[in-house]
Protein backbone atom coordinates (compact mmCIF):
# COMPACT_ATOMS: atom_id res chain seq x y z
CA UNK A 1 75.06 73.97 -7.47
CA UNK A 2 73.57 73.74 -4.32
CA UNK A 3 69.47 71.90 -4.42
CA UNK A 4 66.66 73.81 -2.62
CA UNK A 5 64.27 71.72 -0.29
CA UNK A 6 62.01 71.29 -3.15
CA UNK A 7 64.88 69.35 -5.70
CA UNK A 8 66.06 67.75 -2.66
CA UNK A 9 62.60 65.74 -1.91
CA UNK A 10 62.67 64.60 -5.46
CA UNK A 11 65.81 63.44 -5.88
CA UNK A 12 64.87 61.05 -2.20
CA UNK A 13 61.69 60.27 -3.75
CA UNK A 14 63.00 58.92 -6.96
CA UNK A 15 65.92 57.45 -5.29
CA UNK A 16 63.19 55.63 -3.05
CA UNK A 17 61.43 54.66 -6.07
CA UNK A 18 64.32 52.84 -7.55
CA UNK A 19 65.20 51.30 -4.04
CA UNK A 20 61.97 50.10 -3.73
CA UNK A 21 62.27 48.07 -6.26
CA UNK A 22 65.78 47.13 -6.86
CA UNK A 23 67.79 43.67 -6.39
CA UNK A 24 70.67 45.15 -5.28
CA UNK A 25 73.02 48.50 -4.52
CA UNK A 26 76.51 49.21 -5.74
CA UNK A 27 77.74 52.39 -4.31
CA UNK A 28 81.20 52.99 -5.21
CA UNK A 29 83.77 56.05 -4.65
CA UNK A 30 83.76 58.18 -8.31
CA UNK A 31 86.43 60.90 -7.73
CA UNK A 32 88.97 61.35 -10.08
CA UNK A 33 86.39 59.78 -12.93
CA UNK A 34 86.32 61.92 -15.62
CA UNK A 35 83.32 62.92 -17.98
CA UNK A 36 83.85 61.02 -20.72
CA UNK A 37 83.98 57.86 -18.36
CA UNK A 38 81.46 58.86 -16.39
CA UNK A 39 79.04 59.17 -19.28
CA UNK A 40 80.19 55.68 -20.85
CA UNK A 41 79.42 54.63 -17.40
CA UNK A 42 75.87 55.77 -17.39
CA UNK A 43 75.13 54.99 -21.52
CA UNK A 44 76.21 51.06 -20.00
CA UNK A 45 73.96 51.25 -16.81
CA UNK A 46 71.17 52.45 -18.52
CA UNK A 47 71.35 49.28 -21.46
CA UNK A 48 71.72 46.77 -18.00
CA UNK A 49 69.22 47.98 -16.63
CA UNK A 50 70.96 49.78 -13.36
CA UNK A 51 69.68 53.35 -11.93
CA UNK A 52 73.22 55.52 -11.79
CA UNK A 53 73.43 58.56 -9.78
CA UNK A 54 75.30 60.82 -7.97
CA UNK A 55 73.70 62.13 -4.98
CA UNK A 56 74.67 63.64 -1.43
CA UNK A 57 74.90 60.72 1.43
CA UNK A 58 72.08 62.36 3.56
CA UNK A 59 69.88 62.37 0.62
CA UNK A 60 70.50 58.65 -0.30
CA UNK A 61 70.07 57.34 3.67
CA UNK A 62 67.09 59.29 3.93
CA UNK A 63 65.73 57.72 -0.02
CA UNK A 64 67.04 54.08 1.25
CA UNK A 65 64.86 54.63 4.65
CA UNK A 66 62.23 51.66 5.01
CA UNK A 67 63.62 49.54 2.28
CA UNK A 68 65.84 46.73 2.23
CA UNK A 69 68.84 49.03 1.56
CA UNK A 70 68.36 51.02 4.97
CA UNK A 71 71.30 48.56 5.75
CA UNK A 72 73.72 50.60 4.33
CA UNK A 73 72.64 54.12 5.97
CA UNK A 74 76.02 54.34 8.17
CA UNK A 75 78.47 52.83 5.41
CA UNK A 76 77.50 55.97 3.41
CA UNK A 77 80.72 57.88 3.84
CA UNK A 78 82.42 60.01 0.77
CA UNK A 79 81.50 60.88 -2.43
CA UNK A 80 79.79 57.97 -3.91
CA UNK A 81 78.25 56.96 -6.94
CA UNK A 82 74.80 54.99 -6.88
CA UNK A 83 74.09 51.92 -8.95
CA UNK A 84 71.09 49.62 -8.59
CA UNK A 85 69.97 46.57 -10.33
CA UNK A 86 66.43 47.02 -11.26
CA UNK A 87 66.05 44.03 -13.53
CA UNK A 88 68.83 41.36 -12.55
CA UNK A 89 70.92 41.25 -9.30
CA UNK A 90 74.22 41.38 -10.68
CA UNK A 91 74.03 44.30 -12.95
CA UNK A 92 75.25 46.61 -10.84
CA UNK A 93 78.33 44.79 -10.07
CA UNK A 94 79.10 43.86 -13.36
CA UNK A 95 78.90 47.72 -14.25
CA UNK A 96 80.78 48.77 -11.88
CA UNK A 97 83.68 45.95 -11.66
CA UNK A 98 84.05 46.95 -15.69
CA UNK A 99 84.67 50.51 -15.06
CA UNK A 100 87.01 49.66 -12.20
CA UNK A 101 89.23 48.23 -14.49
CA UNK A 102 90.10 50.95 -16.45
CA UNK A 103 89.93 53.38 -13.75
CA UNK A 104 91.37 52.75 -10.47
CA UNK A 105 89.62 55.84 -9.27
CA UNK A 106 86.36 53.66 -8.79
CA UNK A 107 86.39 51.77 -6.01
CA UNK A 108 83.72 49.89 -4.44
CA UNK A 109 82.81 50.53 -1.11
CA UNK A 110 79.21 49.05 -0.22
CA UNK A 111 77.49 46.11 -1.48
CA UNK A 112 74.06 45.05 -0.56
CA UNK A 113 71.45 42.43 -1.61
CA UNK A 114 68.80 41.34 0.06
CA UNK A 115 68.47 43.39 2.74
CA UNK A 116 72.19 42.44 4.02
CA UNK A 117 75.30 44.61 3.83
CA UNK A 118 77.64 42.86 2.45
CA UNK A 119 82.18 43.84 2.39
CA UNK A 120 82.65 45.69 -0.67
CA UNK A 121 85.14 43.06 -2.14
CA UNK A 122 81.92 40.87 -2.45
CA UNK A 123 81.26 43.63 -5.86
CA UNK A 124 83.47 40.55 -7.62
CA UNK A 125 80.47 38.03 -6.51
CA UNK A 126 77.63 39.83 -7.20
CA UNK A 127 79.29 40.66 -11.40
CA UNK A 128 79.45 36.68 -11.54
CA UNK A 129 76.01 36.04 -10.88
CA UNK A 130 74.42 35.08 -14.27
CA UNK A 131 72.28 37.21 -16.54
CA UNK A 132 68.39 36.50 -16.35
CA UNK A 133 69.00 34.50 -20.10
CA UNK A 134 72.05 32.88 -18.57
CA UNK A 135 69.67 31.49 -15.62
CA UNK A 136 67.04 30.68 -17.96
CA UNK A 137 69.67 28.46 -20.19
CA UNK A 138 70.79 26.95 -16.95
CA UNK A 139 67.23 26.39 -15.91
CA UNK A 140 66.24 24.72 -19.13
CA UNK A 141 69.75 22.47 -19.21
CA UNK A 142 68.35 21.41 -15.84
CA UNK A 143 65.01 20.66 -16.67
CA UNK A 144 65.59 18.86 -20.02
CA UNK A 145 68.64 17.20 -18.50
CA UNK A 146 65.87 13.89 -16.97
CA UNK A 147 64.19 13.54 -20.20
CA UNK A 148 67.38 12.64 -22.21
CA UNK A 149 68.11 10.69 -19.29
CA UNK A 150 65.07 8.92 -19.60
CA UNK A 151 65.38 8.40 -23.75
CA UNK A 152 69.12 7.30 -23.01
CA UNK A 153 67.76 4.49 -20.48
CA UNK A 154 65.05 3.75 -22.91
CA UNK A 155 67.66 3.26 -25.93
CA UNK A 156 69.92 1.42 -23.63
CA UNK A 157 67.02 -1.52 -22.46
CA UNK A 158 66.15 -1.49 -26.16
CA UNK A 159 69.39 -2.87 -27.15
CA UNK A 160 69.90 -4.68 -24.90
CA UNK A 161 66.85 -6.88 -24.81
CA UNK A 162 67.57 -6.80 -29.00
CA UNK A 163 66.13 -3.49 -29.74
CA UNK A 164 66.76 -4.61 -33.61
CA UNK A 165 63.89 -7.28 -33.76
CA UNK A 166 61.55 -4.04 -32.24
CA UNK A 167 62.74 -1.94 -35.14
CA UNK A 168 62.22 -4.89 -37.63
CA UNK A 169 58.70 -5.71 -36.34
CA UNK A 170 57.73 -1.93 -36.41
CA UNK A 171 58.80 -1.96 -40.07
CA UNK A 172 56.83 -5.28 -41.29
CA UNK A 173 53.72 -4.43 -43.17
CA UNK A 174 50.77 -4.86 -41.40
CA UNK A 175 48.99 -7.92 -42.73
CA UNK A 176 45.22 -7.78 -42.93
């Protein structure tokens, strides 16, 4: 069903709404994807946090105009299915990479992040970069990674300089 002008300028501004504030764009070619995938597709977008639509090229380029996805305006070629990552970078590509291996009918065919297009095999990079909880583990491995450093060095001089006269004279009563 075809849009009228009125549809059409809300479907580019909420597709510039999302780009605005997206990490990153999947767009991927969809035909041949039936319904059924199509909606587990979308139920599993929508829990990672990725914006999923299908929308005409023209309507997209003109949506993605003045943001950092204007990159992609002349890779928009086909049928393709939009995905961006509103709350981590790699959403999209993990979304997409999992439906691509049960149906060979999705195939990505632009990547961007950061303002950059990137080749459309780099979909495989962007699904490896780590959650927001996996980067916060990391983060905190990282951070707490000096401090046992430190306790390990303390321990270390301790025993060596006869750390078990310190424990001795920290347990001898106190004598008044």
């Amino acid at each position: 069903m075809a849009l009228n002008l009125s549809q059409k300028q809300e479907v580019v501004a909420e597709l510039a709404e999302v780009a605005a504030k997206a990490h990153s764009l999947v767009a991927a070619e969809y035909a041949g994807t039936t319904v059924s995938q199509m909606t587990a597709m979308r139920k599993k977008a929508r829990e990672s946090g990725v914006f999923l639509k299908v929308v005409k090229n023209t309507l997209a380029a003109r949506a993605v105009a003045g943001t950092e996805f204007e990159v992609v305006q002349d890779a928009l070629v086909g049928p393709l299915l939009y995905a961006f990552s509103l709350e981590e970078p790699g959403a999209a590509g993990r979304v997409i990479k999992e439906f691509a291996k049960t149906n060979d009918k999705l195939i990505a065919k632009v990547v961007s992040v950061e303002g950059k297009l990137l080749p459309a095999a780099h979909v495989d990079v962007l699904a490896s970069l780590p959650t927001r909880q996996e980067a916060l583990a990391m983060l905190a491995r990282v951070l707490s990674e000096p401090v046992a450093m430190f306790a390990r060095a303390v321990k270390a001089v301790a025993d060596q300089q006869g750390g078990s006269d310190v424990v001795a004279a920290e347990e001898a009563p106190v004598e008044a």
